[in-house]
PDB file of N, CA and C in Angstrom:
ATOM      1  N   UNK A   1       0.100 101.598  43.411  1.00  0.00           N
ATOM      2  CA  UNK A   1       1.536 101.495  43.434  1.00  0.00           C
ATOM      3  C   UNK A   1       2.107 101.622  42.027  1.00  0.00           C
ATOM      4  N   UNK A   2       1.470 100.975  41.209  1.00  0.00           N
ATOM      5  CA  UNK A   2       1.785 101.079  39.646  1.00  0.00           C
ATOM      6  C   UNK A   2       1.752 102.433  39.477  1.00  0.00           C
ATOM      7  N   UNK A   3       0.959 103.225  39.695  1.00  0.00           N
ATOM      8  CA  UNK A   3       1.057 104.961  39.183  1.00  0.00           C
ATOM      9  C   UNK A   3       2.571 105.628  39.858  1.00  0.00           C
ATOM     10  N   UNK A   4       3.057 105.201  40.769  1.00  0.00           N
ATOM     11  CA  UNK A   4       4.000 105.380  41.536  1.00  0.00           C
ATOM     12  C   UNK A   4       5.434 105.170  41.145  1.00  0.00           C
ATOM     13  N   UNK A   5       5.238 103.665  40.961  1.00  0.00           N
ATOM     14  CA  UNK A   5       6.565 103.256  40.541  1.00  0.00           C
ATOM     15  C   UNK A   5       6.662 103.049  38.953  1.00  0.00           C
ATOM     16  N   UNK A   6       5.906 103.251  37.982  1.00  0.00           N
ATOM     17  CA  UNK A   6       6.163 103.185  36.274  1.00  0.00           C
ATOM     18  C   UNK A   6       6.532 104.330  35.876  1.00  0.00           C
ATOM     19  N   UNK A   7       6.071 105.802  36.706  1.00  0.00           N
ATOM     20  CA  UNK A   7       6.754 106.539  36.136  1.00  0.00           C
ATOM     21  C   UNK A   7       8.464 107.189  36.382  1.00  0.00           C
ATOM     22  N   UNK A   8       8.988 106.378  37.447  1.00  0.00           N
ATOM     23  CA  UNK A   8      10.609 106.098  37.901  1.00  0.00           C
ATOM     24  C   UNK A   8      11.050 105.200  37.276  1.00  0.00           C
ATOM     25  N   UNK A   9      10.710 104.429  36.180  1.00  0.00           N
ATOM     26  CA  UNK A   9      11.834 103.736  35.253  1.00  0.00           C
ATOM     27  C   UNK A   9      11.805 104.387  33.908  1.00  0.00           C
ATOM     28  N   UNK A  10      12.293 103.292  32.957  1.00  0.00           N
ATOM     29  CA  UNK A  10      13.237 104.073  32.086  1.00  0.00           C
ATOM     30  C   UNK A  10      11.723 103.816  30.920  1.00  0.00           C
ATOM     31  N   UNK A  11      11.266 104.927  30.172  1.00  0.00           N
ATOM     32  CA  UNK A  11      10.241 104.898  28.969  1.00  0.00           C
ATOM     33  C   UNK A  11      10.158 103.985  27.899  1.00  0.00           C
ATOM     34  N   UNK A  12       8.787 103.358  28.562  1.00  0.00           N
ATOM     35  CA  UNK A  12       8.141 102.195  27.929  1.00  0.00           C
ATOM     36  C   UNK A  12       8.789 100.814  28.435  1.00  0.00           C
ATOM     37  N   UNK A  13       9.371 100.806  29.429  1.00  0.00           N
ATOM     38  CA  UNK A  13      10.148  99.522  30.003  1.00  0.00           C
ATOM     39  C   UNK A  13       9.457  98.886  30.506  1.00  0.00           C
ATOM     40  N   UNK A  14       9.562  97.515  30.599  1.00  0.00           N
ATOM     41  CA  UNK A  14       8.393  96.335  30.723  1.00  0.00           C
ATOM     42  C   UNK A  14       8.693  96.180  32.138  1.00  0.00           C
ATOM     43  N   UNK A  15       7.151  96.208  32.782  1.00  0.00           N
ATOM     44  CA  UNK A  15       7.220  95.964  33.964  1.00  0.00           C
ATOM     45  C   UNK A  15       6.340  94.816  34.225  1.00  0.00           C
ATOM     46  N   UNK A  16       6.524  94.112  35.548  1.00  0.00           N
ATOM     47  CA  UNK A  16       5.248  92.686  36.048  1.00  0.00           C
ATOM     48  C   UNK A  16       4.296  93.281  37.376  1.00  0.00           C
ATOM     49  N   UNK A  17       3.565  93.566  37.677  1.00  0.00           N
ATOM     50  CA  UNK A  17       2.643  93.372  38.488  1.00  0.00           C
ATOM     51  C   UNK A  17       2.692  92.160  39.319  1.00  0.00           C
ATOM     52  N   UNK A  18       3.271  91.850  40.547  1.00  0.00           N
ATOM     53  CA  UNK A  18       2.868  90.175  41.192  1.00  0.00           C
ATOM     54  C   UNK A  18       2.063  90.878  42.551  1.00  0.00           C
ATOM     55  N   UNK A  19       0.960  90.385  42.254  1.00  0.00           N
ATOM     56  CA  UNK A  19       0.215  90.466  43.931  1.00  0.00           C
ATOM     57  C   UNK A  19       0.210  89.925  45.292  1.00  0.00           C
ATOM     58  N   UNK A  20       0.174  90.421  45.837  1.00  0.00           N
ATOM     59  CA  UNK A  20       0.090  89.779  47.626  1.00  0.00           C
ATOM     60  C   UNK A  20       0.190  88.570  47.321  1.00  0.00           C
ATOM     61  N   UNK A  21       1.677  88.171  47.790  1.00  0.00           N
ATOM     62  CA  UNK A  21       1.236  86.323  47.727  1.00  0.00           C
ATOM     63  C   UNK A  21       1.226  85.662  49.438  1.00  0.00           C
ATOM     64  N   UNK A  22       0.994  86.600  50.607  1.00  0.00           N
ATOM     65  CA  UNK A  22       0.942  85.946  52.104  1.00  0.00           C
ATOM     66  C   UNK A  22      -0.537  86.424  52.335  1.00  0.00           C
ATOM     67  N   UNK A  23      -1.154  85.092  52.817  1.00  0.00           N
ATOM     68  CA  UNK A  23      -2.468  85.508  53.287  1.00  0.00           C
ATOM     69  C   UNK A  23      -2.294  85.826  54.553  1.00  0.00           C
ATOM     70  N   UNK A  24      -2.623  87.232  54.939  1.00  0.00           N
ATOM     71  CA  UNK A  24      -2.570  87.528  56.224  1.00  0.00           C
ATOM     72  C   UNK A  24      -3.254  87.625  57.140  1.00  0.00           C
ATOM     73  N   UNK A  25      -4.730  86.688  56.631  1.00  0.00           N
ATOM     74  CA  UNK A  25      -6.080  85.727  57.368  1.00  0.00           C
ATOM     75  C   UNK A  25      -5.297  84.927  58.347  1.00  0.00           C
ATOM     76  N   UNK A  26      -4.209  84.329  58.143  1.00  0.00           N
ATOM     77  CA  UNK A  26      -3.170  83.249  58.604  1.00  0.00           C
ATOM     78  C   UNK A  26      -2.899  83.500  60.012  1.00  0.00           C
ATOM     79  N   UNK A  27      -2.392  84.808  59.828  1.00  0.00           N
ATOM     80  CA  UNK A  27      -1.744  85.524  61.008  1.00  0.00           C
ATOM     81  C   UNK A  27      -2.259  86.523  62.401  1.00  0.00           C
ATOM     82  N   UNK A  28      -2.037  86.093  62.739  1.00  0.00           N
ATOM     83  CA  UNK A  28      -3.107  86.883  64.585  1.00  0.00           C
ATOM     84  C   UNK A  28      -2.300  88.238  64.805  1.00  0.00           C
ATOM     85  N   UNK A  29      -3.176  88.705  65.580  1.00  0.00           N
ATOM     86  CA  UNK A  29      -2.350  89.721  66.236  1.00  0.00           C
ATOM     87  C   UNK A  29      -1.251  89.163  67.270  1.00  0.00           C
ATOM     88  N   UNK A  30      -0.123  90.198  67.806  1.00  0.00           N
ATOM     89  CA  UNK A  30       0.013  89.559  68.614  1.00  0.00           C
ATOM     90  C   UNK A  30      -0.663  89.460  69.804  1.00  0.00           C
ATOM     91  N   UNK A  31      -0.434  88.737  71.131  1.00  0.00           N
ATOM     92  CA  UNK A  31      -1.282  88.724  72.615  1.00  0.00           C
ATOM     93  C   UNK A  31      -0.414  89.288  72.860  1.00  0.00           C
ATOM     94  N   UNK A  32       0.780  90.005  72.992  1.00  0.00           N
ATOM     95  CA  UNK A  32       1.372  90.606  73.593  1.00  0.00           C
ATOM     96  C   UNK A  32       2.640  91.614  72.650  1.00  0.00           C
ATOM     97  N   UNK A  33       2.539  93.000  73.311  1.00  0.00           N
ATOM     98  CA  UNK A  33       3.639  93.863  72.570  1.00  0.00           C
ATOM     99  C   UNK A  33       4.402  94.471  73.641  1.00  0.00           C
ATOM    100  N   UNK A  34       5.448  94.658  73.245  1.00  0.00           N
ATOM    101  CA  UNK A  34       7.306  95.547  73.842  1.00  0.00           C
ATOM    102  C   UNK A  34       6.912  96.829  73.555  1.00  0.00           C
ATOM    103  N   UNK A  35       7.150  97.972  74.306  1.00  0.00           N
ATOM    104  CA  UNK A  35       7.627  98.732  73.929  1.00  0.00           C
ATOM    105  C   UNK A  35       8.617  99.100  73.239  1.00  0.00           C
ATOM    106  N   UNK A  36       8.647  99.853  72.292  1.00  0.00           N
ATOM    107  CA  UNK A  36       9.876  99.692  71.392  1.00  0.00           C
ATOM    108  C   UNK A  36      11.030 100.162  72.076  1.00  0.00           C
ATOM    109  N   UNK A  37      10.788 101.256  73.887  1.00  0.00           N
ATOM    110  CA  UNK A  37      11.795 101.470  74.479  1.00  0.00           C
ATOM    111  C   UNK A  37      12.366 100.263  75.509  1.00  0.00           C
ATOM    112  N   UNK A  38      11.386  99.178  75.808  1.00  0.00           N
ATOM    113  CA  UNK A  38      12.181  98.466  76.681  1.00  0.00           C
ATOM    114  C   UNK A  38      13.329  97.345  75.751  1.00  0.00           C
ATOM    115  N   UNK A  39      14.314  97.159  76.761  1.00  0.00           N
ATOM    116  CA  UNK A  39      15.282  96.544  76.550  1.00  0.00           C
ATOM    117  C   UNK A  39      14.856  94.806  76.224  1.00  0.00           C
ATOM    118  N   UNK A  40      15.064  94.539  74.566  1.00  0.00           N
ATOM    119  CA  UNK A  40      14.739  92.923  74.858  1.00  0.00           C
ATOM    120  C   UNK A  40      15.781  92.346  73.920  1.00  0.00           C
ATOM    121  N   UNK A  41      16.278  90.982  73.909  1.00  0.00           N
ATOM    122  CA  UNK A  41      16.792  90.329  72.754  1.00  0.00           C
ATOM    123  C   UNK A  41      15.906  89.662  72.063  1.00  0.00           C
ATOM    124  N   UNK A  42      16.093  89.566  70.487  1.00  0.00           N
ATOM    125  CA  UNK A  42      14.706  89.343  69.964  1.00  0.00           C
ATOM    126  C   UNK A  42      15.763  87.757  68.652  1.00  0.00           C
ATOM    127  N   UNK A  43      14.912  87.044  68.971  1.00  0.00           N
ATOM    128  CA  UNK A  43      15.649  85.769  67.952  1.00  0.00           C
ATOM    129  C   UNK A  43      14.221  85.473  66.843  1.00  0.00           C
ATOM    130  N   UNK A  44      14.567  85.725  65.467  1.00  0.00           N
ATOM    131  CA  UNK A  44      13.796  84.977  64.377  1.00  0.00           C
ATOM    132  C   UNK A  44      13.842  84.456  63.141  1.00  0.00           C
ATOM    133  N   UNK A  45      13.010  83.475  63.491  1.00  0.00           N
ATOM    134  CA  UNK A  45      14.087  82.257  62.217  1.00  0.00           C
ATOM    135  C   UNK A  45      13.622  80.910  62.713  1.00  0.00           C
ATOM    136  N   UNK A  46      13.885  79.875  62.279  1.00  0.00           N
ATOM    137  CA  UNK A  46      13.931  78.556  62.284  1.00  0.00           C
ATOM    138  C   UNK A  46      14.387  78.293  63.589  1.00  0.00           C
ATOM    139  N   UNK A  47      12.706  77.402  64.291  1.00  0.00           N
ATOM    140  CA  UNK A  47      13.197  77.084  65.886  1.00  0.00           C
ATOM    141  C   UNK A  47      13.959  76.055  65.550  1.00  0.00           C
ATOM    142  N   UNK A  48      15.229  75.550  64.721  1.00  0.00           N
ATOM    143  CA  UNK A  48      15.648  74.123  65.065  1.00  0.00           C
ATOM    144  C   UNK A  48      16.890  73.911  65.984  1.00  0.00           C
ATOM    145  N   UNK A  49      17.356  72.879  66.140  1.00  0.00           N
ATOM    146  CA  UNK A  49      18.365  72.739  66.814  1.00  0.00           C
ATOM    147  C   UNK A  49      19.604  73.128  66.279  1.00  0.00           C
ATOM    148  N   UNK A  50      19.580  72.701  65.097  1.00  0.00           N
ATOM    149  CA  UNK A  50      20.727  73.295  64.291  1.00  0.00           C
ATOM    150  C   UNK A  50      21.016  75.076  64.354  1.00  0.00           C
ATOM    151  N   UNK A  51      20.087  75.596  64.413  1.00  0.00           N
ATOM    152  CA  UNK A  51      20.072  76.997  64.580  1.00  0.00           C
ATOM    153  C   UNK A  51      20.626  77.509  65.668  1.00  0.00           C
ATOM    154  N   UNK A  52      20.562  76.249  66.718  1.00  0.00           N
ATOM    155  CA  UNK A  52      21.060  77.377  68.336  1.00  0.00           C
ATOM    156  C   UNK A  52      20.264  77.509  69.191  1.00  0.00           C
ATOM    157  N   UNK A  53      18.652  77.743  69.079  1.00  0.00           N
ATOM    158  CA  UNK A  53      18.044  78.760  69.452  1.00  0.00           C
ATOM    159  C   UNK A  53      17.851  77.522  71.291  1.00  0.00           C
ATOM    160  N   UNK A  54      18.289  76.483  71.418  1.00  0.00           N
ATOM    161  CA  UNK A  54      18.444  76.253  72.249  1.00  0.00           C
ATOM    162  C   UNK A  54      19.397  76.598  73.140  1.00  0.00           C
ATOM    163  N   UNK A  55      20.337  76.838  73.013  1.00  0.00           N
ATOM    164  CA  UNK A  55      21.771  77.382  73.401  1.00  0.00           C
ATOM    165  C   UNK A  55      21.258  78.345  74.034  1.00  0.00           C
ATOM    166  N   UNK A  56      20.630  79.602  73.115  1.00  0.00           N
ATOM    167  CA  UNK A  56      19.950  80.654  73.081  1.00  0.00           C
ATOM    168  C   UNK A  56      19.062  80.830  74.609  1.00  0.00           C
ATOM    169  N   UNK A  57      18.226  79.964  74.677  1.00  0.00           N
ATOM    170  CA  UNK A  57      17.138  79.771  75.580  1.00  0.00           C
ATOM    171  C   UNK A  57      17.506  79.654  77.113  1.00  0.00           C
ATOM    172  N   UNK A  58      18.995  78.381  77.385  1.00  0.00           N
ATOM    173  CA  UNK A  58      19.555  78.136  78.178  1.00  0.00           C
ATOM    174  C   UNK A  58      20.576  79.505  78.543  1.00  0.00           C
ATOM    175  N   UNK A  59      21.219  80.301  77.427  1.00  0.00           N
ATOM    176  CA  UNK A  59      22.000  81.175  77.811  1.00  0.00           C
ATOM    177  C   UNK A  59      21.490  82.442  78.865  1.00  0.00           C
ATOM    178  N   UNK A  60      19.811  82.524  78.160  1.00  0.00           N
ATOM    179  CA  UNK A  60      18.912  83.479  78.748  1.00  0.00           C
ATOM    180  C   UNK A  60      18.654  83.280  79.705  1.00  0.00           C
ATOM    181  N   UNK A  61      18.449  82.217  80.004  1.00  0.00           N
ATOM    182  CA  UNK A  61      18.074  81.748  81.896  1.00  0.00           C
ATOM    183  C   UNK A  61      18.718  82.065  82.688  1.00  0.00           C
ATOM    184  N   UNK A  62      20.196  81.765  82.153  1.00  0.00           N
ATOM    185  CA  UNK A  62      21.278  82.096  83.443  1.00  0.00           C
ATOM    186  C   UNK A  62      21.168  83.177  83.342  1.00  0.00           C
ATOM    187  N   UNK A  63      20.734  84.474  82.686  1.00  0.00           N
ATOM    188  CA  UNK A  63      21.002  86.042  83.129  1.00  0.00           C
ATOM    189  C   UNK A  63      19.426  86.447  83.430  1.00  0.00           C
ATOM    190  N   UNK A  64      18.056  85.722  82.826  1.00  0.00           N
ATOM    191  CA  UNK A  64      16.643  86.198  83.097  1.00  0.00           C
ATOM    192  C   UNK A  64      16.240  87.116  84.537  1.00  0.00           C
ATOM    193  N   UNK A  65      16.925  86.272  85.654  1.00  0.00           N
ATOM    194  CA  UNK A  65      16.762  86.799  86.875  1.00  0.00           C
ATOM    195  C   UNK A  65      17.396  88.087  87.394  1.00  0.00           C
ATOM    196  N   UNK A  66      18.623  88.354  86.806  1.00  0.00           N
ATOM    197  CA  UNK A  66      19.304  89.837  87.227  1.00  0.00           C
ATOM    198  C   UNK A  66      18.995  90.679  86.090  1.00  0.00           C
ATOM    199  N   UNK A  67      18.276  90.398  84.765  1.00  0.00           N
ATOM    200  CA  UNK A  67      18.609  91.288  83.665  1.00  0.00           C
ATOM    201  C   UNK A  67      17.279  91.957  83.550  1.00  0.00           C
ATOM    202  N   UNK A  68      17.300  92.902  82.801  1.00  0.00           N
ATOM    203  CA  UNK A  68      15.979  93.602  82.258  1.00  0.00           C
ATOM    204  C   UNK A  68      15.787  93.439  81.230  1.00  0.00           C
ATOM    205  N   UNK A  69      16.747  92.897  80.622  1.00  0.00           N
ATOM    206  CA  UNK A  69      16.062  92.397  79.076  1.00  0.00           C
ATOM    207  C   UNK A  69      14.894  90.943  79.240  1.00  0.00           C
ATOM    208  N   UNK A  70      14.154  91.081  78.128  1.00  0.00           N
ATOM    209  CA  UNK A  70      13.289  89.991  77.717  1.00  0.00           C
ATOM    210  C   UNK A  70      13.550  89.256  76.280  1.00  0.00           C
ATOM    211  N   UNK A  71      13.479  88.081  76.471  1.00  0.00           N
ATOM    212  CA  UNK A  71      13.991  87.226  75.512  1.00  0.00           C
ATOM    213  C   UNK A  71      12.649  87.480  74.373  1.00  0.00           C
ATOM    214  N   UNK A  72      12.592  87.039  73.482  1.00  0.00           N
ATOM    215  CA  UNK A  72      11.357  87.289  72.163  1.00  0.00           C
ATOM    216  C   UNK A  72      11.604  86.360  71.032  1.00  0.00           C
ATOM    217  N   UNK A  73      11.384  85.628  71.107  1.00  0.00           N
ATOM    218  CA  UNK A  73      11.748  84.515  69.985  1.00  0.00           C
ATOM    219  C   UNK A  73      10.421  83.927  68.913  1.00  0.00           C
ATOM    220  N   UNK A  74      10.625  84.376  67.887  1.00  0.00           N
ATOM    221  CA  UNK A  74       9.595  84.637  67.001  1.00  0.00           C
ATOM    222  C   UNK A  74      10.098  83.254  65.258  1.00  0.00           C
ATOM    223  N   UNK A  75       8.912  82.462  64.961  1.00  0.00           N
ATOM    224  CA  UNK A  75       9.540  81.372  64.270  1.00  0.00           C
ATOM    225  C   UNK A  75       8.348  80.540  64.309  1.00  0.00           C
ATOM    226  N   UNK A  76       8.687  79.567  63.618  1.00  0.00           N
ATOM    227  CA  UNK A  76       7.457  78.254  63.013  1.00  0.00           C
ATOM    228  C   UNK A  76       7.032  77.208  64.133  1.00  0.00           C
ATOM    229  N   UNK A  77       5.516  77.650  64.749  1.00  0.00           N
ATOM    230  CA  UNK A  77       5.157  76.861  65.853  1.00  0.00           C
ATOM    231  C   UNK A  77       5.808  75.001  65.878  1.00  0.00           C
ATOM    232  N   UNK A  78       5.161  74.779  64.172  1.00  0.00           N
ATOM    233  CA  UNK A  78       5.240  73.477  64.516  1.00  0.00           C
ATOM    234  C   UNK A  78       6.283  73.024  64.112  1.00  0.00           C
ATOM    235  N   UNK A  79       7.158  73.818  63.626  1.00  0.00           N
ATOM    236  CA  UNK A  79       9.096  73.485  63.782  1.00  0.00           C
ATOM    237  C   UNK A  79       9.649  73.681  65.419  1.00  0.00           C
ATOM    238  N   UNK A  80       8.401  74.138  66.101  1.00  0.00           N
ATOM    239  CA  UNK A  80       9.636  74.328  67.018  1.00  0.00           C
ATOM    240  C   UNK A  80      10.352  73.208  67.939  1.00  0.00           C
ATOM    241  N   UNK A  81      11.027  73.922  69.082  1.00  0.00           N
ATOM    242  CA  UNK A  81      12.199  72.790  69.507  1.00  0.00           C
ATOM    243  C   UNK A  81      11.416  71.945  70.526  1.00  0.00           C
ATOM    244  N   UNK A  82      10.913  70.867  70.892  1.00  0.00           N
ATOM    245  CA  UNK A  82      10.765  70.087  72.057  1.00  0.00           C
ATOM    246  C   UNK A  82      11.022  70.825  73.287  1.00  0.00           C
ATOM    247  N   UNK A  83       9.944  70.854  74.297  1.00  0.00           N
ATOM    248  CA  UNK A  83      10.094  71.453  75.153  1.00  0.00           C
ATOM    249  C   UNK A  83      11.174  71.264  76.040  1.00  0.00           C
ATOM    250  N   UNK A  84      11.826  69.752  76.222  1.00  0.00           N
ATOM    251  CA  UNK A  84      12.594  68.913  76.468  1.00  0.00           C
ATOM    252  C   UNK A  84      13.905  69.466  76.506  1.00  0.00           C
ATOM    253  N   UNK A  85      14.179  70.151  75.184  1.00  0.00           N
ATOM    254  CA  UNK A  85      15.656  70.639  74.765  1.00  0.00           C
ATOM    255  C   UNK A  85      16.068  72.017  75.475  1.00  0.00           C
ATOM    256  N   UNK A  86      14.957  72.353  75.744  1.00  0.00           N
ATOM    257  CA  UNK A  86      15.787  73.699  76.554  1.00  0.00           C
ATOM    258  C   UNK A  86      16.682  73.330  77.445  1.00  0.00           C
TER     259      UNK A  86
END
């Protein structure tokens, strides 16, 4: 990347190198993928309450059964909301 991007700035300009800082050992595949053509609403971010994403959850229910969209809600397992709060 350095051969790439040092020679698009301005001559002899100080540049930093910072490396990969997400270990992506961390992260799984997913168990499941969308087509990028089907229809879904997709929420990501902070499962908290303050955020909504309950609102969110309840709003989806009332349309889940007539709609073709799929809900996708992507965010921090162990932030998330109590199963309770939906």
């Amino acid at each position: 990347m350095v051969d790439y991007y040092v020679p698009l700035g301005k001559p002899n300009s100080p540049y930093l190198i910072v490396p990969m800082t997400v270990d992506i050992a961390k992260y799984s595949e997913p168990t499941k993928t969308l087509s990028p053509y089907s229809p879904y609403i997709a929420y990501c971010g902070n499962m908290s309450e303050a955020d909504g994403v309950s609102i969110l959850i309840k709003a989806f229910a009332l349309i889940a059964d007539n709609s073709p969209y799929k809900l996708v809600l992507a965010g921090d397992r162990q932030r998330c909301l109590p199963r309770n709060s939906w």
